[in-house]
PDB file of N, CA and C in Angstrom:
ATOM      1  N   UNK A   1     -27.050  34.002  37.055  1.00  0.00           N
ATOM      2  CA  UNK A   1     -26.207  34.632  36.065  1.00  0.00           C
ATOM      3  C   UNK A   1     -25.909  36.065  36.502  1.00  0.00           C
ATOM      4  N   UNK A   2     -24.634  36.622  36.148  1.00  0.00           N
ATOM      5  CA  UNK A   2     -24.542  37.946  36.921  1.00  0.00           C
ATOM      6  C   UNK A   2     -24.822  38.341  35.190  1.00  0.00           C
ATOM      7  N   UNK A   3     -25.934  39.586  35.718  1.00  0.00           N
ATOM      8  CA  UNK A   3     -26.541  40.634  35.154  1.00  0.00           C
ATOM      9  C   UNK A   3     -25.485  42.332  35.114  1.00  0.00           C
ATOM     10  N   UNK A   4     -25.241  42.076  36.303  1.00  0.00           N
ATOM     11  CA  UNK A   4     -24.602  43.983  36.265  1.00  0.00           C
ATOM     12  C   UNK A   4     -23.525  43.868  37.122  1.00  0.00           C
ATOM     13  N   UNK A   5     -22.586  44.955  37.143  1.00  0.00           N
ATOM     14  CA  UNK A   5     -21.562  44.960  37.687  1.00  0.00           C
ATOM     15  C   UNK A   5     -21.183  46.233  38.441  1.00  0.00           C
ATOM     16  N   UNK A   6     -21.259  46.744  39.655  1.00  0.00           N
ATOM     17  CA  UNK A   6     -20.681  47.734  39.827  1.00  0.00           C
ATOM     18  C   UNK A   6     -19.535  48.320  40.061  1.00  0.00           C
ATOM     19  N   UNK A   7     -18.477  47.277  40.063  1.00  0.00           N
ATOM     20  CA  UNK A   7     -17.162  47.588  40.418  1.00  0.00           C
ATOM     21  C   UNK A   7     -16.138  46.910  39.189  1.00  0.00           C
ATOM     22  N   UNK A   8     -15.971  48.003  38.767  1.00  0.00           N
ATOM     23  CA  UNK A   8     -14.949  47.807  37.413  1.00  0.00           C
ATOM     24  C   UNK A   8     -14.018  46.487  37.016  1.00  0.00           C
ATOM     25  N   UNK A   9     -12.883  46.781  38.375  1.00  0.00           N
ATOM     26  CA  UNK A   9     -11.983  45.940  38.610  1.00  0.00           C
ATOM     27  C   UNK A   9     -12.582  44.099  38.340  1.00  0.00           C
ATOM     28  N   UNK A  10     -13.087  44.109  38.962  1.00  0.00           N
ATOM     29  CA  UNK A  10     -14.159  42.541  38.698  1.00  0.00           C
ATOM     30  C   UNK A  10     -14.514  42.228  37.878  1.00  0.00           C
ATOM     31  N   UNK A  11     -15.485  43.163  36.921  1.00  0.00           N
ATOM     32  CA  UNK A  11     -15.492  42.927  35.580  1.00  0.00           C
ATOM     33  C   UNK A  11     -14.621  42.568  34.799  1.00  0.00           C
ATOM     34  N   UNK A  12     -13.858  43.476  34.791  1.00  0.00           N
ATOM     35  CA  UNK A  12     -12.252  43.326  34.159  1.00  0.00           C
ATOM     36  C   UNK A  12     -11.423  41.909  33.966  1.00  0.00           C
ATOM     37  N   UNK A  13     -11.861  41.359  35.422  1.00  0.00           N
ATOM     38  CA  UNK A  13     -10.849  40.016  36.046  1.00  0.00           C
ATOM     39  C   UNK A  13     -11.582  39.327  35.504  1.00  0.00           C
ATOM     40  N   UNK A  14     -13.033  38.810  35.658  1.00  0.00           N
ATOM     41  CA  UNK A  14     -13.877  37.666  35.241  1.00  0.00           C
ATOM     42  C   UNK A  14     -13.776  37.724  33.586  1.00  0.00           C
ATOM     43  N   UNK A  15     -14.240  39.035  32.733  1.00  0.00           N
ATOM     44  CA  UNK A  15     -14.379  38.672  31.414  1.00  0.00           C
ATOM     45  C   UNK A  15     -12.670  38.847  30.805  1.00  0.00           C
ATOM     46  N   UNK A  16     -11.821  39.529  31.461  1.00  0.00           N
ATOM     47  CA  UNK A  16     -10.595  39.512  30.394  1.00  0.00           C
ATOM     48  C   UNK A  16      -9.264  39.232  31.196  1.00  0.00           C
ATOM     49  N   UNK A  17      -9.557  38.682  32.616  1.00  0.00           N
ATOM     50  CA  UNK A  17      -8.603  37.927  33.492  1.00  0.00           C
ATOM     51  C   UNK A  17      -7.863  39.223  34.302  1.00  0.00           C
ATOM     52  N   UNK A  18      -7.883  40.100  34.193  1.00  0.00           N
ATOM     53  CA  UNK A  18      -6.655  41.191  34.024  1.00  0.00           C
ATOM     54  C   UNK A  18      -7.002  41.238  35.704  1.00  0.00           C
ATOM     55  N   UNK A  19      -5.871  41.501  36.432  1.00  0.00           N
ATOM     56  CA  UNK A  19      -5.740  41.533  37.924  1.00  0.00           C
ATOM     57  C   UNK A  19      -5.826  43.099  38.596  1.00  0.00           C
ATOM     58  N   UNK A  20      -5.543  44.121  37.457  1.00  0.00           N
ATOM     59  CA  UNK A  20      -5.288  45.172  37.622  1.00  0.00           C
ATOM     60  C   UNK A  20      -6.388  46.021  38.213  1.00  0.00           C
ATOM     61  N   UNK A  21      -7.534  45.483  38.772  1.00  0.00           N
ATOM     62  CA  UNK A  21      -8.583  46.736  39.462  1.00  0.00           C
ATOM     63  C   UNK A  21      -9.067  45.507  40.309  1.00  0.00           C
ATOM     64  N   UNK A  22      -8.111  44.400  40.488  1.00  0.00           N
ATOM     65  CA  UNK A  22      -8.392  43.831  42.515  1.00  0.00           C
ATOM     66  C   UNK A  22      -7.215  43.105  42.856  1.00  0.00           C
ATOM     67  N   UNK A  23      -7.095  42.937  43.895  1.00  0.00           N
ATOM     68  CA  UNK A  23      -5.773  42.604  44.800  1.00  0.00           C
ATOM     69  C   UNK A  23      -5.634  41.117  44.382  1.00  0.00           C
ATOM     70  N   UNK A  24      -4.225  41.044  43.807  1.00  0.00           N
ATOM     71  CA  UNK A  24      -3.996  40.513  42.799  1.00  0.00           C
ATOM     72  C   UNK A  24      -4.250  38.990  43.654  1.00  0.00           C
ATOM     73  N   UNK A  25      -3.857  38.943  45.063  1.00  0.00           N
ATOM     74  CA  UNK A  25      -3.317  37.631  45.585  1.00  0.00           C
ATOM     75  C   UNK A  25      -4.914  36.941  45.493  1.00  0.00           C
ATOM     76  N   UNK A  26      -5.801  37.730  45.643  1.00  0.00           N
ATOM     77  CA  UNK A  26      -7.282  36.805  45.519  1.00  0.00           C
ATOM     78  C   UNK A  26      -8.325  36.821  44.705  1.00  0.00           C
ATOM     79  N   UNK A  27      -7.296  36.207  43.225  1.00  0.00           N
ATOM     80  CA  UNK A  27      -7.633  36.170  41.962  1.00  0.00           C
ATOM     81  C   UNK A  27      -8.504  34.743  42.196  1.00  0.00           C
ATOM     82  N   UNK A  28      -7.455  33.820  42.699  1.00  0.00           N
ATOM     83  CA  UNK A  28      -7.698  32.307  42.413  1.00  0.00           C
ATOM     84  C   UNK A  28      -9.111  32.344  43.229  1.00  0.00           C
ATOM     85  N   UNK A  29      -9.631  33.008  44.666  1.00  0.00           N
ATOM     86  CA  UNK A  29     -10.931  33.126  45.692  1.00  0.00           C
ATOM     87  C   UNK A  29     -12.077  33.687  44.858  1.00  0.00           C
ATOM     88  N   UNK A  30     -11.529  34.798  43.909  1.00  0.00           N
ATOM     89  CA  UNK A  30     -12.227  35.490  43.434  1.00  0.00           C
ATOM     90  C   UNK A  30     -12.952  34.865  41.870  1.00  0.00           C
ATOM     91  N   UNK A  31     -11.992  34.048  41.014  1.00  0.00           N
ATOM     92  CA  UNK A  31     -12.210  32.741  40.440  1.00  0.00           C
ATOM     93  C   UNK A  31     -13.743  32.584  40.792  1.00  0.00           C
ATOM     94  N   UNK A  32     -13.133  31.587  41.904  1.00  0.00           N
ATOM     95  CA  UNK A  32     -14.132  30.223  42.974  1.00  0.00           C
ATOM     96  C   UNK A  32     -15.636  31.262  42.786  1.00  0.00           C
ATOM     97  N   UNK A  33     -15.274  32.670  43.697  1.00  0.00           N
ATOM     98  CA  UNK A  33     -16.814  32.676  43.728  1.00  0.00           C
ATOM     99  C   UNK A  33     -17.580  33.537  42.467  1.00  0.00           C
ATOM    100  N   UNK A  34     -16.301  34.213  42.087  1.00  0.00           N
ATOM    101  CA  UNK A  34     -17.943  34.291  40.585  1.00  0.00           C
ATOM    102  C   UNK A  34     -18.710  33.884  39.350  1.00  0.00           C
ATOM    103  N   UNK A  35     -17.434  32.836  39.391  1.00  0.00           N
ATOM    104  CA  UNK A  35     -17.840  30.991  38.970  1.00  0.00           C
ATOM    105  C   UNK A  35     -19.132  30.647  39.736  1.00  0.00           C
ATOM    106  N   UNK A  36     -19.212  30.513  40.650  1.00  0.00           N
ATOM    107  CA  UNK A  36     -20.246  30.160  42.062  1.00  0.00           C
ATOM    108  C   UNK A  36     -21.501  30.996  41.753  1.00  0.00           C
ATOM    109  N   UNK A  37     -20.982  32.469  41.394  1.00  0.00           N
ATOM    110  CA  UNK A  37     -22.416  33.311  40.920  1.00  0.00           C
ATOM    111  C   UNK A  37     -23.162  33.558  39.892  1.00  0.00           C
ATOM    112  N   UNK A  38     -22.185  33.332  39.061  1.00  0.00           N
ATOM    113  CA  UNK A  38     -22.712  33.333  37.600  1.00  0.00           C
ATOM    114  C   UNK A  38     -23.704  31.761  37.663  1.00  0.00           C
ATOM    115  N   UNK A  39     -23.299  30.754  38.349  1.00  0.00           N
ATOM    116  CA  UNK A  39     -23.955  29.307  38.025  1.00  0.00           C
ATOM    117  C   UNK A  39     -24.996  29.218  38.795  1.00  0.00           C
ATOM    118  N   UNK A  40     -25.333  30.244  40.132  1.00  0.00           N
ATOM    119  CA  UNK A  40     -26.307  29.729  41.130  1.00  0.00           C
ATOM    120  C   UNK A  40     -27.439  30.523  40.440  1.00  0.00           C
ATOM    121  N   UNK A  41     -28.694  29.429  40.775  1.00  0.00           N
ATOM    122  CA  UNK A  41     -29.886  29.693  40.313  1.00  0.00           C
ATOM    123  C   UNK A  41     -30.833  30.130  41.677  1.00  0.00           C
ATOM    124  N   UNK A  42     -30.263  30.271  42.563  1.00  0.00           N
ATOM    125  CA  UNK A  42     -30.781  30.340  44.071  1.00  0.00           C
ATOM    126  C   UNK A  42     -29.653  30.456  44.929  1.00  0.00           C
ATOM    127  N   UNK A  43     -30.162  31.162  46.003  1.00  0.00           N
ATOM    128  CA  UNK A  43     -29.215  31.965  47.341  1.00  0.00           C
ATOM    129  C   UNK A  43     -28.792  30.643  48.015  1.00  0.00           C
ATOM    130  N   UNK A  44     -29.327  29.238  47.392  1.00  0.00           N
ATOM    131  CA  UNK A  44     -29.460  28.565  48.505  1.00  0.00           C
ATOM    132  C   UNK A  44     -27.915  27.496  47.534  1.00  0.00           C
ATOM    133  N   UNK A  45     -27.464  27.810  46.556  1.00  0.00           N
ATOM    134  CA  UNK A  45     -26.244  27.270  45.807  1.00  0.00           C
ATOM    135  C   UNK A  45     -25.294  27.734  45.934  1.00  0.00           C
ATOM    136  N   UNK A  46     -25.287  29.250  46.941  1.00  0.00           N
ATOM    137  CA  UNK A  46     -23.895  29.756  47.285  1.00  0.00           C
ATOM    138  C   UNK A  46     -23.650  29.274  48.710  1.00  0.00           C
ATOM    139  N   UNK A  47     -24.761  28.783  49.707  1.00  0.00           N
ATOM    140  CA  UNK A  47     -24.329  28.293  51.231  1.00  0.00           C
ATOM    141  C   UNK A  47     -23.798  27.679  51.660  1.00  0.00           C
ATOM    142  N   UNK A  48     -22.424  27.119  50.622  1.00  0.00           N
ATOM    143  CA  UNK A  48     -21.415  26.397  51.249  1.00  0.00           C
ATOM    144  C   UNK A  48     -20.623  27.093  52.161  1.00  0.00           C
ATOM    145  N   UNK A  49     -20.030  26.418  53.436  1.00  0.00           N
ATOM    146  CA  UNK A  49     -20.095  26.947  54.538  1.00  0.00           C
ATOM    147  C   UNK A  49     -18.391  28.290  54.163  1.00  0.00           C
ATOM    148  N   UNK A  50     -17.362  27.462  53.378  1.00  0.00           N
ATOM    149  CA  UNK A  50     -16.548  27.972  53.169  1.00  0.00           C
ATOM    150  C   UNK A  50     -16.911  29.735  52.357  1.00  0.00           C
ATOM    151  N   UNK A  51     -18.000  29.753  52.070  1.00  0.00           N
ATOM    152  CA  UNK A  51     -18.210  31.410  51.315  1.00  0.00           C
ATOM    153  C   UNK A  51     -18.912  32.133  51.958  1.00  0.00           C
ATOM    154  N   UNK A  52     -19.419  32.001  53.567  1.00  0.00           N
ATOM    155  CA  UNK A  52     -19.428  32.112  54.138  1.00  0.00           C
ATOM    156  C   UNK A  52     -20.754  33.474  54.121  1.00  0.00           C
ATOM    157  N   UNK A  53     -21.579  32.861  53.178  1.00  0.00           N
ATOM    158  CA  UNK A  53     -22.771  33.881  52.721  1.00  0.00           C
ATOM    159  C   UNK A  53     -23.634  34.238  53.934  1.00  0.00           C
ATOM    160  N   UNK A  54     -24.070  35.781  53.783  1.00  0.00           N
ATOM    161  CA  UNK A  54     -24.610  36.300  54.769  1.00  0.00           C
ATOM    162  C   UNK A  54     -25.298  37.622  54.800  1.00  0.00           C
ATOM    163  N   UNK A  55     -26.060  37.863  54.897  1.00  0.00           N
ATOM    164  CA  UNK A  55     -27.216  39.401  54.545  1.00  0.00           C
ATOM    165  C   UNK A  55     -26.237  39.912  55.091  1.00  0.00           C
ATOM    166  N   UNK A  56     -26.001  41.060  54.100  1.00  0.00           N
ATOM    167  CA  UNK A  56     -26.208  42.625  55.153  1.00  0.00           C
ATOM    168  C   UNK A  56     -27.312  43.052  55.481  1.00  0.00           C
ATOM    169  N   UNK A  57     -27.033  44.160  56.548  1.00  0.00           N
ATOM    170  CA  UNK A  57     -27.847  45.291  57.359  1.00  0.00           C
ATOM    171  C   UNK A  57     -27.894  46.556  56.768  1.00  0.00           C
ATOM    172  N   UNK A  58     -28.440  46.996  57.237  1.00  0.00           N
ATOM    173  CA  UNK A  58     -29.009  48.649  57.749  1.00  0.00           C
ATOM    174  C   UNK A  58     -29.302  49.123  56.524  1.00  0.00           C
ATOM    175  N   UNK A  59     -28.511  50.382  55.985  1.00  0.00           N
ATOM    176  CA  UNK A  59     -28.797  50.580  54.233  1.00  0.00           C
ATOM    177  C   UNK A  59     -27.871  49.629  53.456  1.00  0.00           C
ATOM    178  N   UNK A  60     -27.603  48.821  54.289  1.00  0.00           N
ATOM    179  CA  UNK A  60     -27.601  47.295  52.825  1.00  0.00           C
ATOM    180  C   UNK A  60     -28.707  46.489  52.924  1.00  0.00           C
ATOM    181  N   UNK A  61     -29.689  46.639  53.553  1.00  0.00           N
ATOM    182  CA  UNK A  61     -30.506  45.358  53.689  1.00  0.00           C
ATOM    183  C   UNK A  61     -30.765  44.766  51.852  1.00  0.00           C
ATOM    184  N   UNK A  62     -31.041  43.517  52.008  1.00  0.00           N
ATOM    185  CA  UNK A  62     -31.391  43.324  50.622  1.00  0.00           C
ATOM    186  C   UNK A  62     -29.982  42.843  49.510  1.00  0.00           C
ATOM    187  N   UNK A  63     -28.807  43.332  50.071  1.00  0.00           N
ATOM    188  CA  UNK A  63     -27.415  42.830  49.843  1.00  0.00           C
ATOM    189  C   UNK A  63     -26.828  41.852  50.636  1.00  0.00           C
ATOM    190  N   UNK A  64     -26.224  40.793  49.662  1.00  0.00           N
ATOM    191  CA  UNK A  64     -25.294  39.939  50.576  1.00  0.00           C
ATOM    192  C   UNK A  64     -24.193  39.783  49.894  1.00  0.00           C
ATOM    193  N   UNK A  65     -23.277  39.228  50.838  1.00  0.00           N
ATOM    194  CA  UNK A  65     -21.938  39.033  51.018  1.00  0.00           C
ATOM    195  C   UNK A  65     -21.325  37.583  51.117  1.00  0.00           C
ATOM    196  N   UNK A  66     -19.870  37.825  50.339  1.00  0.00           N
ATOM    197  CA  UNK A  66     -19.635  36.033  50.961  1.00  0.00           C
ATOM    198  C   UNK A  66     -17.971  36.700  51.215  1.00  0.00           C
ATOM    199  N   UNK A  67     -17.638  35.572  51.773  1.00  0.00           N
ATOM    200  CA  UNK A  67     -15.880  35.857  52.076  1.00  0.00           C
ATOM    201  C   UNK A  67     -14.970  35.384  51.573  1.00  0.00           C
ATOM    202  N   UNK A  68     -14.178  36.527  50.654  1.00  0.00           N
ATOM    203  CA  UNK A  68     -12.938  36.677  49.723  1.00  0.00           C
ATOM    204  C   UNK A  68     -11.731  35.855  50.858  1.00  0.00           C
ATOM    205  N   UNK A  69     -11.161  36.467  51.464  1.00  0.00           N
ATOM    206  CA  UNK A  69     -10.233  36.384  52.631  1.00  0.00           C
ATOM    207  C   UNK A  69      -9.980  37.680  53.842  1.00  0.00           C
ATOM    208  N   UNK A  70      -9.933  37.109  55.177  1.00  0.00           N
ATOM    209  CA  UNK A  70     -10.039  37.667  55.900  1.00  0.00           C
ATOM    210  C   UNK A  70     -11.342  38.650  55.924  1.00  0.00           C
ATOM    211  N   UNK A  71     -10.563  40.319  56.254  1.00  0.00           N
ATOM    212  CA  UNK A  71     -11.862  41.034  55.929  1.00  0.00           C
ATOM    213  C   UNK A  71     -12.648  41.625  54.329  1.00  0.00           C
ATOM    214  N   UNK A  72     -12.130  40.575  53.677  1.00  0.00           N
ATOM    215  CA  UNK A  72     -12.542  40.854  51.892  1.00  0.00           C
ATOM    216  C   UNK A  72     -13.692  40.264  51.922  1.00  0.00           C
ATOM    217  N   UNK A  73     -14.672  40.929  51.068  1.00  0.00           N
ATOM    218  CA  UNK A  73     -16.017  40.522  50.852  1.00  0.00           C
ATOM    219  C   UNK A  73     -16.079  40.820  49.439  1.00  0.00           C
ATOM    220  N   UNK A  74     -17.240  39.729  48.454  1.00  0.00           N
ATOM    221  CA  UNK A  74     -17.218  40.423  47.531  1.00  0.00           C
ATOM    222  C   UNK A  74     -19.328  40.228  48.176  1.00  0.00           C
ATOM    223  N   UNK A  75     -19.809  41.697  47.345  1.00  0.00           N
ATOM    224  CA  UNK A  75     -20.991  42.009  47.519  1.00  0.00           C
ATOM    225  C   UNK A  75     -21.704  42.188  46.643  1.00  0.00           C
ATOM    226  N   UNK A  76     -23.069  41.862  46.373  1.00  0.00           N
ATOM    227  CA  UNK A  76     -24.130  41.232  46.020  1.00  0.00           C
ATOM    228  C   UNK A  76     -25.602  41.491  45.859  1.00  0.00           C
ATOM    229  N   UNK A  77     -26.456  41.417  45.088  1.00  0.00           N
ATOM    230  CA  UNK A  77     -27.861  41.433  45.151  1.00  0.00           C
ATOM    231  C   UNK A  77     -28.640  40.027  44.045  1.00  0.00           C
ATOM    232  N   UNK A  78     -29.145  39.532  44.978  1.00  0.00           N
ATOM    233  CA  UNK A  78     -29.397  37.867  44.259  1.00  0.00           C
ATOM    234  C   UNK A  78     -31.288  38.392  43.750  1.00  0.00           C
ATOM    235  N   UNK A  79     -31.583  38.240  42.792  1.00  0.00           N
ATOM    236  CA  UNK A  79     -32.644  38.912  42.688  1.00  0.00           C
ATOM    237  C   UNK A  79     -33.505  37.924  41.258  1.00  0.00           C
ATOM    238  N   UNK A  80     -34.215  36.954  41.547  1.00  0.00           N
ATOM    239  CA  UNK A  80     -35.072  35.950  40.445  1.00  0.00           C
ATOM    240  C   UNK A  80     -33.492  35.110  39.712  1.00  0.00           C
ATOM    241  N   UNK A  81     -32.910  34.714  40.289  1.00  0.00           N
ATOM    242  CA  UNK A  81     -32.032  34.080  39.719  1.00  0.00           C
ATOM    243  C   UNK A  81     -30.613  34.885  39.342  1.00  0.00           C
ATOM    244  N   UNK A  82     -30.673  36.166  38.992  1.00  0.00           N
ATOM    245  CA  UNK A  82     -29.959  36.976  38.892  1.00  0.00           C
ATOM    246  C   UNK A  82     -28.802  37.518  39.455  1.00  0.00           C
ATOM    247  N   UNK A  83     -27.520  37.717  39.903  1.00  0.00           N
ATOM    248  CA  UNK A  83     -26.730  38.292  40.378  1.00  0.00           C
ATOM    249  C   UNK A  83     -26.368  39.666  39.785  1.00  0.00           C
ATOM    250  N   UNK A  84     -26.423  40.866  40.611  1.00  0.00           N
ATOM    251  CA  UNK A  84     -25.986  42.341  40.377  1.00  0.00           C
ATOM    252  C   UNK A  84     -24.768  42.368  41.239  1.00  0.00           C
ATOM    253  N   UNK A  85     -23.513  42.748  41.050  1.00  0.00           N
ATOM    254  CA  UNK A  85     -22.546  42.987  41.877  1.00  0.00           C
ATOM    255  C   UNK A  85     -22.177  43.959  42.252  1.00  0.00           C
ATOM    256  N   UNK A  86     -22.356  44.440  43.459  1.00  0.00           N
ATOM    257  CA  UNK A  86     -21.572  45.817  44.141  1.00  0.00           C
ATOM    258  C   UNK A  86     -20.330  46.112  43.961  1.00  0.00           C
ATOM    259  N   UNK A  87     -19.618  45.183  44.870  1.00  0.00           N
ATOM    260  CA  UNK A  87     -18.709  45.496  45.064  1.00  0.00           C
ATOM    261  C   UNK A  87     -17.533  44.256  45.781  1.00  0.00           C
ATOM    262  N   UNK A  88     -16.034  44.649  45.686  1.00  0.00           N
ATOM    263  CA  UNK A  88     -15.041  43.819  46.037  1.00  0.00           C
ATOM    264  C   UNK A  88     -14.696  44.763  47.413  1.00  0.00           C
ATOM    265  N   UNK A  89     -13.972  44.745  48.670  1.00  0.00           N
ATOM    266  CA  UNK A  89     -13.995  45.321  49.459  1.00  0.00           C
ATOM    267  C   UNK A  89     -13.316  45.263  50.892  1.00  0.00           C
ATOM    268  N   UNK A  90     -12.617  45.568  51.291  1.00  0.00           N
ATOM    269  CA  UNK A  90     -12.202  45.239  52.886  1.00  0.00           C
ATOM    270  C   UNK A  90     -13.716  45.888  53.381  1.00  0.00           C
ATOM    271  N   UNK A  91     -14.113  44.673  54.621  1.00  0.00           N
ATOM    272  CA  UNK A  91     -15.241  45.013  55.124  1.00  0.00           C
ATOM    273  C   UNK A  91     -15.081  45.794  56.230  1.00  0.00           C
ATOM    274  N   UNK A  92     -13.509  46.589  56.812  1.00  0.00           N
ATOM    275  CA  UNK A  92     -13.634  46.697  57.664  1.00  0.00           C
ATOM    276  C   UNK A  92     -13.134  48.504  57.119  1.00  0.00           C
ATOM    277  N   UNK A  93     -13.266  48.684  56.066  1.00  0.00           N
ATOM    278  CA  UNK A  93     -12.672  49.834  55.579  1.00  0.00           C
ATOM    279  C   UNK A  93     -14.203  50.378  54.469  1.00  0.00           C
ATOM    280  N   UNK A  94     -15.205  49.843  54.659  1.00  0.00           N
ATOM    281  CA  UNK A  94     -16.071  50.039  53.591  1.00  0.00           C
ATOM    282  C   UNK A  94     -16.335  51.704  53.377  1.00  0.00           C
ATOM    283  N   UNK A  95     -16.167  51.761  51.661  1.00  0.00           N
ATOM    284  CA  UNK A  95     -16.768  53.151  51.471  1.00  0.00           C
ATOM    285  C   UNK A  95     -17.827  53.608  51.137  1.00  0.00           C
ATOM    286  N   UNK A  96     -18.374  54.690  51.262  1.00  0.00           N
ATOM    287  CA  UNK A  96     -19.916  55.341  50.678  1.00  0.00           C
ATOM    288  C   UNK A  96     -20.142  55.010  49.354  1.00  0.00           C
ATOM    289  N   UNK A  97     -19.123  55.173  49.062  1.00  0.00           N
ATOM    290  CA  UNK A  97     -19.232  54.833  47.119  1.00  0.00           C
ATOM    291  C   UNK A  97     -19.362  53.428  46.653  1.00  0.00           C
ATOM    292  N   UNK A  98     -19.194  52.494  47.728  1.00  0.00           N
ATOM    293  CA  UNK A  98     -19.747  51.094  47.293  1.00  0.00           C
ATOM    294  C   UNK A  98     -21.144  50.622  48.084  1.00  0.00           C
ATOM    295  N   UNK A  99     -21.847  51.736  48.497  1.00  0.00           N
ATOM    296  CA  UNK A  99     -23.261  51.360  48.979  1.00  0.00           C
ATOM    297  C   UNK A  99     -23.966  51.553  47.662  1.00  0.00           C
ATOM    298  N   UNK A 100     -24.956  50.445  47.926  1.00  0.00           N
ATOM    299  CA  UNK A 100     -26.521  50.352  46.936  1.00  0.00           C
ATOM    300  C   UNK A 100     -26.760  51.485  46.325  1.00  0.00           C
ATOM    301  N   UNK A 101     -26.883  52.966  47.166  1.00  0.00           N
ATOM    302  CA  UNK A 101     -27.741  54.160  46.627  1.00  0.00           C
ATOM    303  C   UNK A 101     -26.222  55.208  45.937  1.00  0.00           C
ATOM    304  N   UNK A 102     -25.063  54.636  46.004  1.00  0.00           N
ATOM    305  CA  UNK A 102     -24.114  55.679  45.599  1.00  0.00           C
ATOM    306  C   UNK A 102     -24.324  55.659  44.154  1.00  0.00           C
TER     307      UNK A 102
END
């Protein structure tokens, strides 16, 4: 069950649909997986190969990731059943303000 949210936009989309704080075209991806997070009771119910789940590193250790499209990630902390959400994100543009300690 997702517990917390750190990125507005997401919240927004999952409880009141509204597209307006994430890129609108990967509503329907974005759907799929937090449908997928809210229902998994274990890390081991998101490893379908298509979401393409996967630890981060360094000062993410302890965060994971699955794949929105292309370099979109949405990010994660799976914790006793729990989902906390970081963040929505180009992974190849990531900012300070969507790390764990910001």
């Amino acid at each position: 069950m997702i517990k917390s949210w750190k990125h507005k936009g997401l919240r927004k989309y999952y409880e009141k649909g509204t597209t307006a704080g994430i890129v609108a075209h990967h509503a329907n991806r974005l759907d799929l997986l937090l449908n997928a997070l809210d229902l998994a009771s274990c890390l081991n119910d998101l490893s379908l190969p298509s979401f393409q789940l996967h630890p981060l590193t360094g000062d993410r250790k302890g965060i994971w990731a699955v794949s929105v499209s292309g370099n979109w990630r949405l990010t994660f902390e799976f914790n006793d059943g729990d989902v906390y959400t970081y963040g929505f994100q180009d992974a190849s543009r990531r900012q300070r303000s969507e790390s764990p300690g910001a």
